[in-house]
C-alpha atoms as a PDB file:
ATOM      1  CA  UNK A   1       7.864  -3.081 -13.932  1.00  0.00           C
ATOM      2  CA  UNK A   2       9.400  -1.358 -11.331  1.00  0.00           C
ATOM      3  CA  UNK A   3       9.992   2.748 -12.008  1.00  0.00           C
ATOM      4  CA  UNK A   4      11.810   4.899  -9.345  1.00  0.00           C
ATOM      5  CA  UNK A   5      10.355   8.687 -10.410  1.00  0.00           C
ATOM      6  CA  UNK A   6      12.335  11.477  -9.911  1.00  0.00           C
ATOM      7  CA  UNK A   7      10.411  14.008  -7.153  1.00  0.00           C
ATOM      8  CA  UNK A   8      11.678  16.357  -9.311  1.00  0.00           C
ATOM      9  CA  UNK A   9       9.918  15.877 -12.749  1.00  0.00           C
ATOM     10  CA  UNK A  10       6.612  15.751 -11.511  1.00  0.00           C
ATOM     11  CA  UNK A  11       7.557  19.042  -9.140  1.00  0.00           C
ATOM     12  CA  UNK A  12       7.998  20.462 -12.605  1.00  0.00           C
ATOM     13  CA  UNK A  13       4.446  19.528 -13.762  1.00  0.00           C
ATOM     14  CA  UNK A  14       2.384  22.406 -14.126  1.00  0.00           C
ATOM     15  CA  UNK A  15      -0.327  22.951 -11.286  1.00  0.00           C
ATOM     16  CA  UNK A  16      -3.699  22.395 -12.202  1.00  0.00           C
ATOM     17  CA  UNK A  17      -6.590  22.698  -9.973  1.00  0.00           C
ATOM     18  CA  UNK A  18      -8.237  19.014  -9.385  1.00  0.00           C
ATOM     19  CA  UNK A  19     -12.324  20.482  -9.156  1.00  0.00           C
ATOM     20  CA  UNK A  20     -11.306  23.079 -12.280  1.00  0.00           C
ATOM     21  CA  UNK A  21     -10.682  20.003 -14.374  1.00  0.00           C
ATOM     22  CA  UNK A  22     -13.553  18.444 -13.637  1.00  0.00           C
ATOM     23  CA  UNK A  23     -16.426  20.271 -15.273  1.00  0.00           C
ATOM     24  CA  UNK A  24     -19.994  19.494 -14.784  1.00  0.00           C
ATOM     25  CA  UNK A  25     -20.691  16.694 -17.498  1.00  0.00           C
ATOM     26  CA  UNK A  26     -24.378  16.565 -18.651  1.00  0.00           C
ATOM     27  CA  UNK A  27     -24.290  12.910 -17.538  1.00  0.00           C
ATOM     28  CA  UNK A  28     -23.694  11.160 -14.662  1.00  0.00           C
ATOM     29  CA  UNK A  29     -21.261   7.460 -14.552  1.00  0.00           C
ATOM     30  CA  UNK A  30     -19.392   5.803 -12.405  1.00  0.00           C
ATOM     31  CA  UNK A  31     -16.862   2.585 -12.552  1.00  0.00           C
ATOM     32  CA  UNK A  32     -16.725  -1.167 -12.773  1.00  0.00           C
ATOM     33  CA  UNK A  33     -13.821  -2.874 -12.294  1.00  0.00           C
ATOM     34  CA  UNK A  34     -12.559  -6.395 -13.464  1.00  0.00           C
ATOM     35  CA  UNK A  35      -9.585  -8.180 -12.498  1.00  0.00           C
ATOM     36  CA  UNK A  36      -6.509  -8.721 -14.469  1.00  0.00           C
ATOM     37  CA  UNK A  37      -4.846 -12.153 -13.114  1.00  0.00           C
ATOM     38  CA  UNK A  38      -1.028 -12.790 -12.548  1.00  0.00           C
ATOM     39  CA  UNK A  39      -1.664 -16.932 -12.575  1.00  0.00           C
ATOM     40  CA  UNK A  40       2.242 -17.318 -12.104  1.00  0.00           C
ATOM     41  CA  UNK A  41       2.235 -15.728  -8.478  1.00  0.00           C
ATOM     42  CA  UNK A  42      -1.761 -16.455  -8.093  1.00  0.00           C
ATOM     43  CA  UNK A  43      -2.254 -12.887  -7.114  1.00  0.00           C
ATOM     44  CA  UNK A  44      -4.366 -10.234  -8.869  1.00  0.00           C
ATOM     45  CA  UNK A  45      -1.600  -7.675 -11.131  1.00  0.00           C
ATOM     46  CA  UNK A  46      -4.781  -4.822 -11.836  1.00  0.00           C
ATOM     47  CA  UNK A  47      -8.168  -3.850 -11.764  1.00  0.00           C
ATOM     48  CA  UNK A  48      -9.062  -2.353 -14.565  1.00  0.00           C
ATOM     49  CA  UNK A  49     -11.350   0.461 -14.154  1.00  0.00           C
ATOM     50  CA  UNK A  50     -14.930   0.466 -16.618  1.00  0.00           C
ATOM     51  CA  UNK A  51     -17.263   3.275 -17.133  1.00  0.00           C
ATOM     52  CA  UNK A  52     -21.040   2.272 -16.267  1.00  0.00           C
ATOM     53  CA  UNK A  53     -24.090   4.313 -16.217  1.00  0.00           C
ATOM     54  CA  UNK A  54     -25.333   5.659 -12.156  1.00  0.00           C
ATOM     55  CA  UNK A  55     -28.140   3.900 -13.346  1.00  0.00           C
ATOM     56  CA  UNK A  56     -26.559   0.477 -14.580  1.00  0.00           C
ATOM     57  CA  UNK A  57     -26.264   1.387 -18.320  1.00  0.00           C
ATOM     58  CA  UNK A  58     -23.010   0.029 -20.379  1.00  0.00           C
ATOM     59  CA  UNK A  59     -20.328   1.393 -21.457  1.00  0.00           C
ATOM     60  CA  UNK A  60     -21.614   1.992 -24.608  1.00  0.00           C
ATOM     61  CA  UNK A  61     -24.497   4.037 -23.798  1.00  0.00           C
ATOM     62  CA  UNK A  62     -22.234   6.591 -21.620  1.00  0.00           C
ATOM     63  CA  UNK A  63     -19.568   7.043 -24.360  1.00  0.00           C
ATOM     64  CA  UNK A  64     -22.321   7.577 -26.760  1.00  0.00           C
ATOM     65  CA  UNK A  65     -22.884  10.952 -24.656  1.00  0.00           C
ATOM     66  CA  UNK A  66     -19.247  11.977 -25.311  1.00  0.00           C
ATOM     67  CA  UNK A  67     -18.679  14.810 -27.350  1.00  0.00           C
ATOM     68  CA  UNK A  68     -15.680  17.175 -28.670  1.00  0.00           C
ATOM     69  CA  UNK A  69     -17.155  19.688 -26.201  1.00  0.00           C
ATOM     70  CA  UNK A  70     -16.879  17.299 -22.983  1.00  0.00           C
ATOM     71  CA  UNK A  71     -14.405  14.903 -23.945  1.00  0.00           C
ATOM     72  CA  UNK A  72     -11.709  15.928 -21.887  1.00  0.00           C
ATOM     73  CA  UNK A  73     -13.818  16.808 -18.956  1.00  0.00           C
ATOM     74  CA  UNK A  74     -14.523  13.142 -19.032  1.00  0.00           C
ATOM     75  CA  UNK A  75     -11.814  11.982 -19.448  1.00  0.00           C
ATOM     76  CA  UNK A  76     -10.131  13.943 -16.298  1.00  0.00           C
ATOM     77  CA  UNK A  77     -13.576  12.722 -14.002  1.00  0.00           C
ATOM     78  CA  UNK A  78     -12.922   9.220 -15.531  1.00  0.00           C
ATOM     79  CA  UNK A  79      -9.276   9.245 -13.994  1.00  0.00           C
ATOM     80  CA  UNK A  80     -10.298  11.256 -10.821  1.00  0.00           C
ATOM     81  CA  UNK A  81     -13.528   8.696 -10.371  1.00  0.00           C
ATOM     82  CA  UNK A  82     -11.072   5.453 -10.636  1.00  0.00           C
ATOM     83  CA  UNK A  83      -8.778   6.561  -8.184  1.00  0.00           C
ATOM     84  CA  UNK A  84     -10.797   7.525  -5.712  1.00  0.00           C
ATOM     85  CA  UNK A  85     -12.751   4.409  -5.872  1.00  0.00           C
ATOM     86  CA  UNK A  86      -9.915   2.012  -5.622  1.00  0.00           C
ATOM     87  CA  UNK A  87      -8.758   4.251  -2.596  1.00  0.00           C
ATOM     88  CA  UNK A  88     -12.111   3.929  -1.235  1.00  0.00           C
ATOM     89  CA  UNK A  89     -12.431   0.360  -1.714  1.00  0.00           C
ATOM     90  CA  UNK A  90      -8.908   0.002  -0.015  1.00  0.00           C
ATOM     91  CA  UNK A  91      -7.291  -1.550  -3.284  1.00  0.00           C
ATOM     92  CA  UNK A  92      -3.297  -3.199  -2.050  1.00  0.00           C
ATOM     93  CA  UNK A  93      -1.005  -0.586  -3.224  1.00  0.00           C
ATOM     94  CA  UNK A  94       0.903  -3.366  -4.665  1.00  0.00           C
ATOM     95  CA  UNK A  95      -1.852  -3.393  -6.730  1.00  0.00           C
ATOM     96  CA  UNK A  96      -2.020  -1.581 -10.187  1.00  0.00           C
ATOM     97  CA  UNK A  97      -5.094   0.467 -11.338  1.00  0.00           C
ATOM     98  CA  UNK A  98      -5.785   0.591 -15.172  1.00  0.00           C
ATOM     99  CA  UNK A  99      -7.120   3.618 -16.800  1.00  0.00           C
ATOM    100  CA  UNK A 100      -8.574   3.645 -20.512  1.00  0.00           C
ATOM    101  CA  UNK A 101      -7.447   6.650 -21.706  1.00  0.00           C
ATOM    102  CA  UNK A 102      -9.126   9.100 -24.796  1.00  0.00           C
ATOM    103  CA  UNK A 103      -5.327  10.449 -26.328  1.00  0.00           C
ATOM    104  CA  UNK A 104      -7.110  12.616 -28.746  1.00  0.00           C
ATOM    105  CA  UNK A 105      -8.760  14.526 -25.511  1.00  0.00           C
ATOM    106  CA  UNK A 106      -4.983  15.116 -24.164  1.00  0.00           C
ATOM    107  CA  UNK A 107      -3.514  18.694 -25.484  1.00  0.00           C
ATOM    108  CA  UNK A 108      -0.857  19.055 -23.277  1.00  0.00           C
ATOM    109  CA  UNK A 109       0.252  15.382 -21.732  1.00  0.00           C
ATOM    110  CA  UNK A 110       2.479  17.632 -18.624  1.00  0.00           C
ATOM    111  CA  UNK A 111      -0.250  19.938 -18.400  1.00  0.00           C
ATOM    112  CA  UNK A 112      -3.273  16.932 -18.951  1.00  0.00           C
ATOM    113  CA  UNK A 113      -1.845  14.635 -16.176  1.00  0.00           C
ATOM    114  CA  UNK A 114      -1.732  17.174 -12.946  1.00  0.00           C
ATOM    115  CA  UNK A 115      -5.290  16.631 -12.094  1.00  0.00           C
ATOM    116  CA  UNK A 116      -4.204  13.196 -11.462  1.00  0.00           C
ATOM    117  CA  UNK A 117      -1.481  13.295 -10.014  1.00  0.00           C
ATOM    118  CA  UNK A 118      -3.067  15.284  -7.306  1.00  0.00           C
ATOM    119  CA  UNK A 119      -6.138  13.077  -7.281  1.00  0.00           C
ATOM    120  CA  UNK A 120      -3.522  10.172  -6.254  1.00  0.00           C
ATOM    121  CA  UNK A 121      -2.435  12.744  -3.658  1.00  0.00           C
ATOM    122  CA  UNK A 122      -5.563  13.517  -2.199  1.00  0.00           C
ATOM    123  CA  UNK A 123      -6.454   9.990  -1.651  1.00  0.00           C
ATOM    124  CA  UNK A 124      -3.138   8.232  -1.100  1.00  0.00           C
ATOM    125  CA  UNK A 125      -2.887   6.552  -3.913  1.00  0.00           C
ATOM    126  CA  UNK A 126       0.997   5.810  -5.215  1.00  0.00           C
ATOM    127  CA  UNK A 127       0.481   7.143  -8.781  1.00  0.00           C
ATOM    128  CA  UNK A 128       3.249   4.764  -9.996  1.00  0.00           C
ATOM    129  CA  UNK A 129       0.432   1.864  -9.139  1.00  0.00           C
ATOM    130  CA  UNK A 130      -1.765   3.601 -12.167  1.00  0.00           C
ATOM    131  CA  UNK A 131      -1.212   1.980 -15.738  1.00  0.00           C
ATOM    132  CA  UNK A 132      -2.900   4.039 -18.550  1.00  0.00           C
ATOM    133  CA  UNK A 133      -4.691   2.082 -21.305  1.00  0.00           C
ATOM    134  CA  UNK A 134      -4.738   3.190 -24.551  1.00  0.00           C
ATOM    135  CA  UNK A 135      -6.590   1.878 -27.639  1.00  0.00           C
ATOM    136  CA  UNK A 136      -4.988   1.341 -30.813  1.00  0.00           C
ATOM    137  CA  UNK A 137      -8.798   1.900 -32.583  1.00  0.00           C
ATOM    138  CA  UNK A 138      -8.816   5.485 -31.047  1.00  0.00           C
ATOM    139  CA  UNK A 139      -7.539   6.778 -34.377  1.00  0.00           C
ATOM    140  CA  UNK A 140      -5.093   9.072 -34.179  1.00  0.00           C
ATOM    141  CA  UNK A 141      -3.521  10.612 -37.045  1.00  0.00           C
ATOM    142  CA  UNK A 142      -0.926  12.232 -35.089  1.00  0.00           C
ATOM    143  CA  UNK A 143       1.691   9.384 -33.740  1.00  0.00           C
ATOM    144  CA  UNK A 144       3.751  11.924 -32.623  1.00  0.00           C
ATOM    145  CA  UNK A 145       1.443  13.208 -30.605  1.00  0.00           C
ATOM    146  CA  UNK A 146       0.407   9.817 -29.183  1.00  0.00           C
ATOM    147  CA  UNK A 147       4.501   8.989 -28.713  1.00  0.00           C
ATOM    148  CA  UNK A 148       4.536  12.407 -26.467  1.00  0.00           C
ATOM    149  CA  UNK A 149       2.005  11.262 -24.245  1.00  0.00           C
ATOM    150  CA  UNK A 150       3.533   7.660 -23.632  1.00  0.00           C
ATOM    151  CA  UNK A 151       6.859   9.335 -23.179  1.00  0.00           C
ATOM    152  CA  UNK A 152       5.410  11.621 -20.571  1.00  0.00           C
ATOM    153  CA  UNK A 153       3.614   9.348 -18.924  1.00  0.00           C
ATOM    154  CA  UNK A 154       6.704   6.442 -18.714  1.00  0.00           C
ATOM    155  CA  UNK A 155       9.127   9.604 -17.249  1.00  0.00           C
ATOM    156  CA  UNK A 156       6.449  10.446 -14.748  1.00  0.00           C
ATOM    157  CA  UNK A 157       6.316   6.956 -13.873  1.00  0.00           C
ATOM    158  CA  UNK A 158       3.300   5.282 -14.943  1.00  0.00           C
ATOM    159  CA  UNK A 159       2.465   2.190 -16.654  1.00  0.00           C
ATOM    160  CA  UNK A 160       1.442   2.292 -20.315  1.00  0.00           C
ATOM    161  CA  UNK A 161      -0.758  -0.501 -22.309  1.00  0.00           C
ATOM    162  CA  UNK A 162      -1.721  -0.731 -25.681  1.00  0.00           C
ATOM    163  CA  UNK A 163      -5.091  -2.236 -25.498  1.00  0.00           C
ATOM    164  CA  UNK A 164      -6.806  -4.262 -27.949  1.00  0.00           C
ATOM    165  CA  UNK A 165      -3.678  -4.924 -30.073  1.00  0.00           C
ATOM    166  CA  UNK A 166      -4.542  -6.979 -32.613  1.00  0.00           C
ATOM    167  CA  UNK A 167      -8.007  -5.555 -33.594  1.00  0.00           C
ATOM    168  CA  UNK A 168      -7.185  -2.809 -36.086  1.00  0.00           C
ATOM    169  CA  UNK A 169      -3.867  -2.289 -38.374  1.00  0.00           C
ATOM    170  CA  UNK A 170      -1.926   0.409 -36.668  1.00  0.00           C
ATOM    171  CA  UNK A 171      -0.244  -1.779 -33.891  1.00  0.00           C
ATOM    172  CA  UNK A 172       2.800  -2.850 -35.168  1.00  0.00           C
ATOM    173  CA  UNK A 173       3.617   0.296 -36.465  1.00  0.00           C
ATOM    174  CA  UNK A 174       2.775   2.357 -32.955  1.00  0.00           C
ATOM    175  CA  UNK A 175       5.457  -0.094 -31.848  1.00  0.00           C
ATOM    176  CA  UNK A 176       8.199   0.890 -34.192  1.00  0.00           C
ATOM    177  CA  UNK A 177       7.702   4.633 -33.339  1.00  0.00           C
ATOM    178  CA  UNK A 178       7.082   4.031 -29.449  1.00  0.00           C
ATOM    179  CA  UNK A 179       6.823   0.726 -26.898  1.00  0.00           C
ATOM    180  CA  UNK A 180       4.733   0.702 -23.864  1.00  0.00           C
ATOM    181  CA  UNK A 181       5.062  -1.129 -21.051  1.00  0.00           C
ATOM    182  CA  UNK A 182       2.308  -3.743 -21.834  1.00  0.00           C
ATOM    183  CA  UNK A 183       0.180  -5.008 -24.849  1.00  0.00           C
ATOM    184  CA  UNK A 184      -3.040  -6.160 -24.262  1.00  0.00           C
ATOM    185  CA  UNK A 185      -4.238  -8.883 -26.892  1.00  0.00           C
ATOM    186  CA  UNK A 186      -7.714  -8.436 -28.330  1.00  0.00           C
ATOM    187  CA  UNK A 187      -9.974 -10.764 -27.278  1.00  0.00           C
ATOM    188  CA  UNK A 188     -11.024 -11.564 -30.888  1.00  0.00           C
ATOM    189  CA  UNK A 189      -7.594 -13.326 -31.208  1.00  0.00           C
ATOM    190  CA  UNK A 190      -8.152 -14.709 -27.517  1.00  0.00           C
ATOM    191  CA  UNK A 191     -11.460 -16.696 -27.909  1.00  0.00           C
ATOM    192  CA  UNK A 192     -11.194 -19.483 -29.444  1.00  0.00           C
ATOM    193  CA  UNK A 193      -7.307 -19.997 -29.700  1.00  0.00           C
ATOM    194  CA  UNK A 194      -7.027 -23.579 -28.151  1.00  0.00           C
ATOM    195  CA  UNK A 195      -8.871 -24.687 -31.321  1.00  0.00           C
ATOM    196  CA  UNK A 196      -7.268 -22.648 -33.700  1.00  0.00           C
ATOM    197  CA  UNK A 197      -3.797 -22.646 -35.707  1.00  0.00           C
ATOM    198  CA  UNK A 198      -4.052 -19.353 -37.333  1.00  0.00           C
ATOM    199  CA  UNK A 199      -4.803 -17.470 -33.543  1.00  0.00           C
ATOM    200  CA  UNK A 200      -2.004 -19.560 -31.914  1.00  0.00           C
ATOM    201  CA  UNK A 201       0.750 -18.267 -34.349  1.00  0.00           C
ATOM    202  CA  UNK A 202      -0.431 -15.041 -34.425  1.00  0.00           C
ATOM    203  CA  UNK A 203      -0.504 -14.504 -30.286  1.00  0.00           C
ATOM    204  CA  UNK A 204       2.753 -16.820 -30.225  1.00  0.00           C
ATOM    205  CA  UNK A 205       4.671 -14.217 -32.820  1.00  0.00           C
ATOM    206  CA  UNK A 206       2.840 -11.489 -30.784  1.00  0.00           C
ATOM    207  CA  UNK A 207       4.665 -12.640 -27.428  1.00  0.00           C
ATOM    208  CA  UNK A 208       7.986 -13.644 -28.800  1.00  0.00           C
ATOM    209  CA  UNK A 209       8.088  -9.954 -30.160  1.00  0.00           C
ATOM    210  CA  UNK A 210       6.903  -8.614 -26.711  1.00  0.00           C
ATOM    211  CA  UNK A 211       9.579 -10.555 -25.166  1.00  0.00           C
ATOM    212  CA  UNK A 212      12.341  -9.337 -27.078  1.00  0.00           C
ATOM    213  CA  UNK A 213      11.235  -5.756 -26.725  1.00  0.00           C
ATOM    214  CA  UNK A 214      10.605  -6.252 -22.946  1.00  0.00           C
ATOM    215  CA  UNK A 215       7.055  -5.875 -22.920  1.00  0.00           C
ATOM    216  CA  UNK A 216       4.540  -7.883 -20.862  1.00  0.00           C
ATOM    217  CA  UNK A 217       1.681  -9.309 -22.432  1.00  0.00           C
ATOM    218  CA  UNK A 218      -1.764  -9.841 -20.881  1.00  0.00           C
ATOM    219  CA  UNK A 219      -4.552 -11.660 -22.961  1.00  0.00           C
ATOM    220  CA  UNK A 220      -8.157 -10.551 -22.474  1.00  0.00           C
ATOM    221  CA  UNK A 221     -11.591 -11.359 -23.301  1.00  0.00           C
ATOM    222  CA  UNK A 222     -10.815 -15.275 -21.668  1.00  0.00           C
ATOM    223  CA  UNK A 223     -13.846 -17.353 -21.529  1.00  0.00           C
ATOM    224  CA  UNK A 224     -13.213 -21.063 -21.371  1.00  0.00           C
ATOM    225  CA  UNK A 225     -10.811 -23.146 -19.940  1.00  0.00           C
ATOM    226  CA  UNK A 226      -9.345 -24.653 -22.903  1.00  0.00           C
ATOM    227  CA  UNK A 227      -8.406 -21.096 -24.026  1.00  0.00           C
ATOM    228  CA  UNK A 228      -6.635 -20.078 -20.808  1.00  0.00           C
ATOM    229  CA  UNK A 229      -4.700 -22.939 -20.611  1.00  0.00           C
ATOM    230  CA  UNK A 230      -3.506 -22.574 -24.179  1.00  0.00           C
ATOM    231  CA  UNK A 231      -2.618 -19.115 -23.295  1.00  0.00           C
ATOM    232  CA  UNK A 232      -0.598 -19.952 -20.182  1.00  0.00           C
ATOM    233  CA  UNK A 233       0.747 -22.471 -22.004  1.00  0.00           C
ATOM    234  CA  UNK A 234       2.229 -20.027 -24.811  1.00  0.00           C
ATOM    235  CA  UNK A 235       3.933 -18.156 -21.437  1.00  0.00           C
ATOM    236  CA  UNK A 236       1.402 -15.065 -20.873  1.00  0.00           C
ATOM    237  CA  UNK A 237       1.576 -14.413 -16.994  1.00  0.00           C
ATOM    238  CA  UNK A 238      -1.478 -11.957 -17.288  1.00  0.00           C
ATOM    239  CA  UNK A 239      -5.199 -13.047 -17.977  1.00  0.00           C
ATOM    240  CA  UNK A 240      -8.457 -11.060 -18.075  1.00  0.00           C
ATOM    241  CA  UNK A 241     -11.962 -12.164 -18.720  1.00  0.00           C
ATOM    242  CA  UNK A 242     -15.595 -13.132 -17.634  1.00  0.00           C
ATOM    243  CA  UNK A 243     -13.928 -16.730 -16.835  1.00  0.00           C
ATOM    244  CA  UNK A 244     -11.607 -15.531 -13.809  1.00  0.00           C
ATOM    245  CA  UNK A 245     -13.932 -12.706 -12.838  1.00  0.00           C
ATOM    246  CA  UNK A 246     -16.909 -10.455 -14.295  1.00  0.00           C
ATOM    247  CA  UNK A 247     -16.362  -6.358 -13.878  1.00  0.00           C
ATOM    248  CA  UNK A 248     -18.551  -5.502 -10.892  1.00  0.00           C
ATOM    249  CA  UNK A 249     -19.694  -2.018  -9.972  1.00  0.00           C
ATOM    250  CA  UNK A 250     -17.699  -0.192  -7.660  1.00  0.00           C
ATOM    251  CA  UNK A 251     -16.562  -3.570  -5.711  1.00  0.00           C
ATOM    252  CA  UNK A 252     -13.210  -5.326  -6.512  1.00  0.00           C
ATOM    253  CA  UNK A 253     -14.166  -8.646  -7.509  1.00  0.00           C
ATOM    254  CA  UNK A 254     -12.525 -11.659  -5.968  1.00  0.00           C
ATOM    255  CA  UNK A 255     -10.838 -13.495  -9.100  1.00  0.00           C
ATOM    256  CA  UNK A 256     -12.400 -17.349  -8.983  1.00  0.00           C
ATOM    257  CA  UNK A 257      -9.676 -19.520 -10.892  1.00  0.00           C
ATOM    258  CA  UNK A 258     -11.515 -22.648 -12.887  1.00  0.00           C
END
């Protein structure tokens, strides 16, 4: 997943002003991040970036705070947060950083994605290192609008993931209007696989299609041995879960291979 981006198209991006994006939120957060593991070059492909509470709440309990009113507000400080974190922390620019995105909070993806684009900017982050997770649960009733923003986001050279494919009903049909870079298989086809006939054709079908369409494939939500090796097994170079490495807050963790 290499992109070369011309200097050009994001030139064209209209400016937005990185502190006028991000309006006071009535809450405060900040971010974990977990590890997502390449085991074929035994080298860590991502962190994935996870809102947490200042004052060690889940994710759940901040998200329950999010409202019409705010929601793009956080989800500009969400992006803004991650990145400066990771810069912070010194993250290896070889090195992705992956953003759960809200698409229904986006009304203007050109417009929407200048705050970060500066934010990589202001603290050196390459912006092509930043892969944008999106969940096929977030409901949207507008695919179009949804195939605008990955569209806009793959020209400006990011990285684009459908996460949790697999959970809900909508995810091969996003594909046949649209195909992001990466899927992300929900963890409730993940856990328990090695032990299971009906998971194992599913996620095999899942990353023979992926193959064909060149898309990479990382499986989350790992917890045992038996499951990982089932997965590596089926040829998925990407793994994520409490196994290889919990989220930690505001540290990288250090991925710890069974």
């Amino acid at each position: 997943m290499n992109f070369t981006t011309d200097p050009d198209i994001i030139a064209r991006v209209p400016h937005v002003d990185v502190c006028a994006c991000q309006k006071p939120l009535p809450f405060e957060f900040t971010m974990a991040f977990q590890p997502i593991w390449d085991w074929e070059n035994k080298r860590v492909f991502a962190y994935e970036a996870l809102v947490r509470g200042k004052d060690g709440a889940g994710a759940g309990a901040i998200l329950s705070k999010v409202t019409a009113a705010n929601k793009y507000a956080f989800d500009q400080a969400c992006r803004v947060t991650a990145i400066r974190l990771v810069s912070e922390l010194c993250m290896s620019t070889d090195t992705y950083l992956s953003i759960n995105f809200l698409p229904n909070a986006i009304y203007d993806p050109d417009t929407c994605i200048r705050a970060t684009l500066e934010a990589a900017e202001q603290f050196g982050f390459p912006h092509k290192q930043i892969m944008f997770e999106m969940t096929e649960q977030e409901g949207l009733a507008d695919n179009r609008h949804l195939k605008t923003i990955v569209e806009a986001y793959q020209r400006l050279g990011f990285i684009t993931a459908i996460d949790d494919f697999g959970q809900g009903y909508s995810g091969l049909h996003l594909l046949s209007q649209f195909q992001p870079d990466v899927l992300k298989i929900d963890m409730d086809l993940v856990q328990g696989i090695a032990t299971d006939p009906v998971r194992q054709a599913i996620v095999e079908g899942t990353v023979l299609m992926a193959k064909r369409l060149n898309i990479k494939v990382i499986a989350e939500g790992i917890e045992t041995v038996e499951d990982m090796r089932m997965l590596m097994d089926m040829g998925i170079p990407y793994l994520q879960g409490y196994l290889l490495a919990r989220p930690a807050v505001e540290l990288l963790p250090v991925v710890q291979v069974p």
